[in-house]
C-alpha atoms as a PDB file:
ATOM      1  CA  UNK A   1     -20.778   0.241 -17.296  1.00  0.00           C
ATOM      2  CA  UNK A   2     -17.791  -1.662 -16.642  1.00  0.00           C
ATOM      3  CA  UNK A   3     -15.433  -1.510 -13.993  1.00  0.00           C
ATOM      4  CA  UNK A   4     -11.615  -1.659 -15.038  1.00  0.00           C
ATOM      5  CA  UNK A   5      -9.022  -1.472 -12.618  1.00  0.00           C
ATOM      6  CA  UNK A   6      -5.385  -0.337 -14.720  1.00  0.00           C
ATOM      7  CA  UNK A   7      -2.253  -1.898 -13.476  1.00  0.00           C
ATOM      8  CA  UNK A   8       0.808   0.752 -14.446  1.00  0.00           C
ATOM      9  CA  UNK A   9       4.419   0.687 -14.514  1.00  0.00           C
ATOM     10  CA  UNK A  10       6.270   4.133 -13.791  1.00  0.00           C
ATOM     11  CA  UNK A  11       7.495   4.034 -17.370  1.00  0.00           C
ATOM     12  CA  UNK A  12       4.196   3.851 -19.342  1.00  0.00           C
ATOM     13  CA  UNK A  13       3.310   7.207 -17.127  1.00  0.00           C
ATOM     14  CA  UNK A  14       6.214   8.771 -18.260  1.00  0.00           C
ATOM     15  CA  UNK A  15       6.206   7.534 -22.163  1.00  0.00           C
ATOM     16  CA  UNK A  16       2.452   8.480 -22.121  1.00  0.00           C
ATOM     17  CA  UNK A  17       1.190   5.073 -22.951  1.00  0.00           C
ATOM     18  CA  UNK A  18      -0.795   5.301 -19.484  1.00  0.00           C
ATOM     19  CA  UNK A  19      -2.592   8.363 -20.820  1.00  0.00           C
ATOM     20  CA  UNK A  20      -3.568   6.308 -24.112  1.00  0.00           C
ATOM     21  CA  UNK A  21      -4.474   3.050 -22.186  1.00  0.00           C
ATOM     22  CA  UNK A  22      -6.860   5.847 -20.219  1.00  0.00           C
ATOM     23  CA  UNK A  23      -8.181   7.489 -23.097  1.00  0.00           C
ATOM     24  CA  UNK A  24      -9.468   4.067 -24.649  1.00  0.00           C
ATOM     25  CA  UNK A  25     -11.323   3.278 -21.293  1.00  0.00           C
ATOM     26  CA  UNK A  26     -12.815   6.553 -21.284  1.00  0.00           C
ATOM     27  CA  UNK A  27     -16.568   4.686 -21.867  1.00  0.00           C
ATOM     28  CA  UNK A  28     -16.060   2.463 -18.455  1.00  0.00           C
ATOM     29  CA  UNK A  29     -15.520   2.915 -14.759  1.00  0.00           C
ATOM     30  CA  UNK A  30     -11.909   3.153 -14.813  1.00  0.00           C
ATOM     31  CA  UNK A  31      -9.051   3.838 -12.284  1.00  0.00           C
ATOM     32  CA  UNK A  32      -5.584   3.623 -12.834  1.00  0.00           C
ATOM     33  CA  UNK A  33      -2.822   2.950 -10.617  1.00  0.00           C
ATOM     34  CA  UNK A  34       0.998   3.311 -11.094  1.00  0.00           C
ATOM     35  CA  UNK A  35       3.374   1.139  -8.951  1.00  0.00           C
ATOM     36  CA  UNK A  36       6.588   1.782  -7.644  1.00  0.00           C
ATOM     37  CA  UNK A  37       8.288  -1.581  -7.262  1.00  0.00           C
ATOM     38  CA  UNK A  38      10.230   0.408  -4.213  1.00  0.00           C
ATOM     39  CA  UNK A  39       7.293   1.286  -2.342  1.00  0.00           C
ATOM     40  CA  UNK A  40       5.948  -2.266  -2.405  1.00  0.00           C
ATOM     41  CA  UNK A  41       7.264  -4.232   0.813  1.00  0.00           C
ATOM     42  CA  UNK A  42       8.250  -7.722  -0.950  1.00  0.00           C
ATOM     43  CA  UNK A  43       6.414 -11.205  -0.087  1.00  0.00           C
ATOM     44  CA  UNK A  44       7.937 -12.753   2.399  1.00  0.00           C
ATOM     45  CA  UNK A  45       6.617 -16.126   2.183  1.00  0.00           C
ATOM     46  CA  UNK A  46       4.847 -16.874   5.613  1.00  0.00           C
ATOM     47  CA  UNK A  47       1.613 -17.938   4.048  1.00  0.00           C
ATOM     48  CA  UNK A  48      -0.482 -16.175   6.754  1.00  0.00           C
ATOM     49  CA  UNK A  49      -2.259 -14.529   3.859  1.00  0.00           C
ATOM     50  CA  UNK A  50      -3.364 -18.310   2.983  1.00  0.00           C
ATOM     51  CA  UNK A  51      -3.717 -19.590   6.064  1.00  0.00           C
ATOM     52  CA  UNK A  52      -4.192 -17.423   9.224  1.00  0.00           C
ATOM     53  CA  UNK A  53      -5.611 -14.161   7.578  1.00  0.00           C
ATOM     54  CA  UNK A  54      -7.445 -15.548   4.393  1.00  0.00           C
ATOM     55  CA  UNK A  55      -7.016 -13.201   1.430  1.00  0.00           C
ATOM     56  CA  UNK A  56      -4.915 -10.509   3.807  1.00  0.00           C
ATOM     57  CA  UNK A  57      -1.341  -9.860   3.622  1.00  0.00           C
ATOM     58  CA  UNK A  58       0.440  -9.353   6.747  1.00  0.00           C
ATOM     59  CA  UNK A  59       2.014  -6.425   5.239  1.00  0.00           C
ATOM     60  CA  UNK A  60      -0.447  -3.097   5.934  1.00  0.00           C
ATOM     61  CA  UNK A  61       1.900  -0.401   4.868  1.00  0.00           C
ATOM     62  CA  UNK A  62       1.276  -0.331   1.426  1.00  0.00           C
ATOM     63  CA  UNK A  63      -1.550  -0.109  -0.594  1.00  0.00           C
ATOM     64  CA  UNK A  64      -1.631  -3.871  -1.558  1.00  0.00           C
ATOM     65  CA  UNK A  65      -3.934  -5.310   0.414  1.00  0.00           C
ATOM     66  CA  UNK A  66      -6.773  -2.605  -0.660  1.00  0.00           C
ATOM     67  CA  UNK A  67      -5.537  -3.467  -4.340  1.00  0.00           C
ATOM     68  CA  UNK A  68      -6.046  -6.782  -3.877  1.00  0.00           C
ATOM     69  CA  UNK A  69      -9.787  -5.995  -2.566  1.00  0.00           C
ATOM     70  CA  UNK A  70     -10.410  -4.446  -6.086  1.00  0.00           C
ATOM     71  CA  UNK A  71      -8.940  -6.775  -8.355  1.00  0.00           C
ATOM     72  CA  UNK A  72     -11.927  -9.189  -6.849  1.00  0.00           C
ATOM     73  CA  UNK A  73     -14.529  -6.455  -7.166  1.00  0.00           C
ATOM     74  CA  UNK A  74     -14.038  -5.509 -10.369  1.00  0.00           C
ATOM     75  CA  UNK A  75     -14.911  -6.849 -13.737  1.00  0.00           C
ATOM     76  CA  UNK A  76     -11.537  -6.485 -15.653  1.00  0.00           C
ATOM     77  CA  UNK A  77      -7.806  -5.766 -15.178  1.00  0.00           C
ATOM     78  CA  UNK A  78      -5.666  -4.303 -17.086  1.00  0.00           C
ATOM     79  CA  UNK A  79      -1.953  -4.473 -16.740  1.00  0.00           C
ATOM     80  CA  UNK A  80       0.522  -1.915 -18.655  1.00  0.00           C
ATOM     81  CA  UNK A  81       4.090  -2.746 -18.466  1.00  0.00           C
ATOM     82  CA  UNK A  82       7.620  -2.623 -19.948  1.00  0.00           C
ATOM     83  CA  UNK A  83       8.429  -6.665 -21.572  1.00  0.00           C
ATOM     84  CA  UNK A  84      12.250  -7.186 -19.268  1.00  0.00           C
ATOM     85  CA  UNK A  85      13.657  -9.874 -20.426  1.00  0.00           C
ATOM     86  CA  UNK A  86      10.260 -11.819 -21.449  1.00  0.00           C
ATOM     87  CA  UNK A  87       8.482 -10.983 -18.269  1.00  0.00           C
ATOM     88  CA  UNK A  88       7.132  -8.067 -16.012  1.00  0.00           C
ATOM     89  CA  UNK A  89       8.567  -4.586 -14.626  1.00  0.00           C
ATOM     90  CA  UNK A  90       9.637  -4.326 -11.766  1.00  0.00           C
ATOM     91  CA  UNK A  91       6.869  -2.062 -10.596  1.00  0.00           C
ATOM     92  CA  UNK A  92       4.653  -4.743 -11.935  1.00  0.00           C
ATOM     93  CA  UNK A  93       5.960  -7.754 -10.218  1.00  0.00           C
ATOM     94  CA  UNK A  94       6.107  -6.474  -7.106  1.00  0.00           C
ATOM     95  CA  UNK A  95       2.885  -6.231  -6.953  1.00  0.00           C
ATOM     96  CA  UNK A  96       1.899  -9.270  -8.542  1.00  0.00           C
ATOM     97  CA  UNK A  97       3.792 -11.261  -5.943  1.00  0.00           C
ATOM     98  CA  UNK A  98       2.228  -9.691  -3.148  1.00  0.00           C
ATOM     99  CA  UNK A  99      -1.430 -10.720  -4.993  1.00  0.00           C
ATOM    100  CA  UNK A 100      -1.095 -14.296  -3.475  1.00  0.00           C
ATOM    101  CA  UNK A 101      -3.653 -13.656  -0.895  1.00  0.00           C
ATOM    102  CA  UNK A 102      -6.530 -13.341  -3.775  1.00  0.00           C
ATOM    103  CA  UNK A 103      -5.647 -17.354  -4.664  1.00  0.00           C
ATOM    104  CA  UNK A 104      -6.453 -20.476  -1.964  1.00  0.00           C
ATOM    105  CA  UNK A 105      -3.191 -22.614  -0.871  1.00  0.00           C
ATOM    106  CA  UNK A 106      -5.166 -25.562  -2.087  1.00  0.00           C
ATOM    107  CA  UNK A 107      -5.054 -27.231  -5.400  1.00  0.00           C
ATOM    108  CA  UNK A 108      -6.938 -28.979  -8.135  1.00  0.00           C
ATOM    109  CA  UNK A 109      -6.698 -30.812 -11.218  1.00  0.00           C
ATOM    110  CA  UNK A 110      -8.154 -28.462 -14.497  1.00  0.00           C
ATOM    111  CA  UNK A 111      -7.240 -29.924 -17.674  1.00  0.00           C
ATOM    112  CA  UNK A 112      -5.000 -32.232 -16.591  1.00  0.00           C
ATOM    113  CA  UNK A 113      -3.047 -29.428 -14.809  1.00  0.00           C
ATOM    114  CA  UNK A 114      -2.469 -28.034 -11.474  1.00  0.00           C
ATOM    115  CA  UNK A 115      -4.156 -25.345 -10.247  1.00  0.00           C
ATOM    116  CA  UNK A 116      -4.575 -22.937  -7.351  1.00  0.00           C
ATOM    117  CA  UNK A 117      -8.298 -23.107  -5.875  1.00  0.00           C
ATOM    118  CA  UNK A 118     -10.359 -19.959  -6.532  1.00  0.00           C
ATOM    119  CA  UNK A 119     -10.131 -18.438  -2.998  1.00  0.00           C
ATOM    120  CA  UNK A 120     -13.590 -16.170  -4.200  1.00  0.00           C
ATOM    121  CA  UNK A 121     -16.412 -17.391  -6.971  1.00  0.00           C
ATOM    122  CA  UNK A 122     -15.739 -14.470  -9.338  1.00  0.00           C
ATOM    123  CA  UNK A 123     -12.742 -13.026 -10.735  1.00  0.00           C
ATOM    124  CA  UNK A 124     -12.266 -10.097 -13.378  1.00  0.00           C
ATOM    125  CA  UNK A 125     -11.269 -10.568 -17.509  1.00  0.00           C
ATOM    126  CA  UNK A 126      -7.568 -10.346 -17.474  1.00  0.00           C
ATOM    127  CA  UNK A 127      -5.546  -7.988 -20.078  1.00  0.00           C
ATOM    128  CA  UNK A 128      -2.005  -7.710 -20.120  1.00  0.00           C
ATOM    129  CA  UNK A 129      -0.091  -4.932 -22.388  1.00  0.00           C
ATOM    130  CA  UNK A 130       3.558  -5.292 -22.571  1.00  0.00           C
ATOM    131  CA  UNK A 131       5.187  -2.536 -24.494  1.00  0.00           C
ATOM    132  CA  UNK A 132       9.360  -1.983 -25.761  1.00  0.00           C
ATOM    133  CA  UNK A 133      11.428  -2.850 -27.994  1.00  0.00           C
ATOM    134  CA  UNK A 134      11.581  -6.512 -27.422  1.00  0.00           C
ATOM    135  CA  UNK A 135      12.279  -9.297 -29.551  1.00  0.00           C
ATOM    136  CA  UNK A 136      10.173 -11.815 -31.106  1.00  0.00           C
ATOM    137  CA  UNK A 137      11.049 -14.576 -28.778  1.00  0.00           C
ATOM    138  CA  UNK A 138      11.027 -11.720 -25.327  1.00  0.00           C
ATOM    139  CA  UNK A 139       7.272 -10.921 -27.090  1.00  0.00           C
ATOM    140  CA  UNK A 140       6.799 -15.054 -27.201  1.00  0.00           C
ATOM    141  CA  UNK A 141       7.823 -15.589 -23.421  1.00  0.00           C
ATOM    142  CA  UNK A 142       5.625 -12.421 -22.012  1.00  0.00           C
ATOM    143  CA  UNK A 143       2.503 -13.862 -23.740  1.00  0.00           C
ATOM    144  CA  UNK A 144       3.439 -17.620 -22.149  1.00  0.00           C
ATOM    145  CA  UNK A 145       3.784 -16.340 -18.955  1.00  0.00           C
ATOM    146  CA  UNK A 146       0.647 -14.038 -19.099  1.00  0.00           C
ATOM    147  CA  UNK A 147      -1.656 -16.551 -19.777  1.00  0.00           C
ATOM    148  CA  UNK A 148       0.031 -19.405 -17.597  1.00  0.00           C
ATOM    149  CA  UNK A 149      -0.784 -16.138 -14.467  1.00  0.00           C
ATOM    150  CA  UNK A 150      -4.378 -16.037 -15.593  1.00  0.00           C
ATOM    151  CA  UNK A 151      -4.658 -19.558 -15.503  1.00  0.00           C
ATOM    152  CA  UNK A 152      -4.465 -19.436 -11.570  1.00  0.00           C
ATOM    153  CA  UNK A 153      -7.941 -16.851 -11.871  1.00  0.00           C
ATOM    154  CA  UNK A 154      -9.540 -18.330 -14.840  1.00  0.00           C
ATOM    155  CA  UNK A 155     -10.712 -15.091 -15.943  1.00  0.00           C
ATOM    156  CA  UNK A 156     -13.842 -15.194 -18.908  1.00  0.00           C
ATOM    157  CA  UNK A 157     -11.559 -13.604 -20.999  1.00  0.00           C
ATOM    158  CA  UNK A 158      -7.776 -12.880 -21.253  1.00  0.00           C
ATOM    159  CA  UNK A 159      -5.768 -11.503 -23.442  1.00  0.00           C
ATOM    160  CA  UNK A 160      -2.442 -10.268 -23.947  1.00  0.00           C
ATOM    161  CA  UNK A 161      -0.901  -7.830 -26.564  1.00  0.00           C
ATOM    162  CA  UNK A 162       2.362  -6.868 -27.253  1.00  0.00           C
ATOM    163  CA  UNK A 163       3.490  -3.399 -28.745  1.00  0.00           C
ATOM    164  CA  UNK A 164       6.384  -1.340 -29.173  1.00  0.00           C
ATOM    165  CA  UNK A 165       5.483   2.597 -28.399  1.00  0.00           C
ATOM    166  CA  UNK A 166       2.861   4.998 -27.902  1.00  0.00           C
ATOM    167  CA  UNK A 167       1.854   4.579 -32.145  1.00  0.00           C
ATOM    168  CA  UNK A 168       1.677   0.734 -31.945  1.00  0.00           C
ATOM    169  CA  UNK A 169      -0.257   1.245 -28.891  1.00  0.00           C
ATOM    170  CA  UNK A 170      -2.588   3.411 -30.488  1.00  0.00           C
ATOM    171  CA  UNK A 171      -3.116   0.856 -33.613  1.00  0.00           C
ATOM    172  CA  UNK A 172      -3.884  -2.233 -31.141  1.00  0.00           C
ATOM    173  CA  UNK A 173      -6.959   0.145 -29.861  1.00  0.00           C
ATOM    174  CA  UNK A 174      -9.909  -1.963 -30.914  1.00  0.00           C
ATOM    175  CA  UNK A 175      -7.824  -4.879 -29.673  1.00  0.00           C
ATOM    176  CA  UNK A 176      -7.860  -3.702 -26.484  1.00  0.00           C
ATOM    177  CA  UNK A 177     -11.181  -3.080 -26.742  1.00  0.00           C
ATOM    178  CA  UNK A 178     -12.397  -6.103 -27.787  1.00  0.00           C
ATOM    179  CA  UNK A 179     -12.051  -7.816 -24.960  1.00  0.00           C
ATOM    180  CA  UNK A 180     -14.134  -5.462 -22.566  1.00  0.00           C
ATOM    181  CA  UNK A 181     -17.202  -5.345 -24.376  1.00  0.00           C
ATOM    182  CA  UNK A 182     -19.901  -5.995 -22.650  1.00  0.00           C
ATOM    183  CA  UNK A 183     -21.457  -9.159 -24.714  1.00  0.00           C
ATOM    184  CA  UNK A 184     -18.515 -11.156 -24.186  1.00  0.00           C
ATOM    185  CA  UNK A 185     -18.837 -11.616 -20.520  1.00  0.00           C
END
């Protein structure tokens, strides 16, 4: 069975996207977790994380670190957020700014490209929903900068959808699925 770890927004909880994004994971492992981009003490950019406590934040009064600890020890993540403006929630970014620690401060040359070090050997499939009424070229820019993210993890598989409610969401189902099955990792 696989182990999905689901990346929420405040919003999709309250449109009820969440409990559709649950209800397709029904056949794996799954936990879900809604963030509050309040709650979530920004980065502040001292690098200790990197450097003098490898892979822990300095920060210990928020959940984050212990997030960070499943993101590595599980085999996919999901993330379920609002598009703003091309790019993540707030709830969303928070967190993925504080998710630093899971990536080495060294780099290395993949593809002719830049690239963080893998700080551990394995790293989950990376899915990204981003749901709203967004335009074409907001859709565009979420996708860009989903993919350029995963990049840094170099997931097996990655994917990112777009949709615009609860229906859409409920049409892209076997998309979603698609990428956790089991003989594609």
């Amino acid at each position: 069975m696989m182990k999905v770890l689901m990346l929420c927004d405040q919003r999709s909880e309250e449109l009820g996207l969440k409990a559709v994004m649950e209800e397709f994971l029904s056949t794996h492992e799954t936990e879900s977790l809604v963030f509050d981009y309040s709650k979530v003490k920004p980065c502040v950019g001292c690098y200790r994380c990197w450097i003098k406590t490898p892979g822990i934040c300095i920060h210990q009064e928020d959940k984050t670190n212990e997030v960070c600890a499943k993101i590595v020890n599980c085999d996919a993540v999901m993330i379920l957020n609002e598009i703003t403006y091309g790019g993540y929630s707030a709830d969303i970014k928070a967190f993925l700014d504080r998710m630093i620690p899971n990536l080495s401060p060294y780099f290395e040359i993949i593809k002719k490209e830049m690239r963080h070090k893998r700080r551990y050997s394995r790293y989950p499939d990376w899915l990204t929903v981003g749901y709203g009424d967004s335009s074409e070229e907001e859709k565009r820019i979420y996708s860009e900068l989903n993919y350029r993210n995963a990049l840094n993890v170099r997931p097996k598989n990655y994917g990112a959808l777009t949709v615009k409610d609860k229906a859409e969401l409920k049409q892209a189902k076997d998309q979603v699925l698609s990428l956790l099955k089991e003989e594609s990792r």
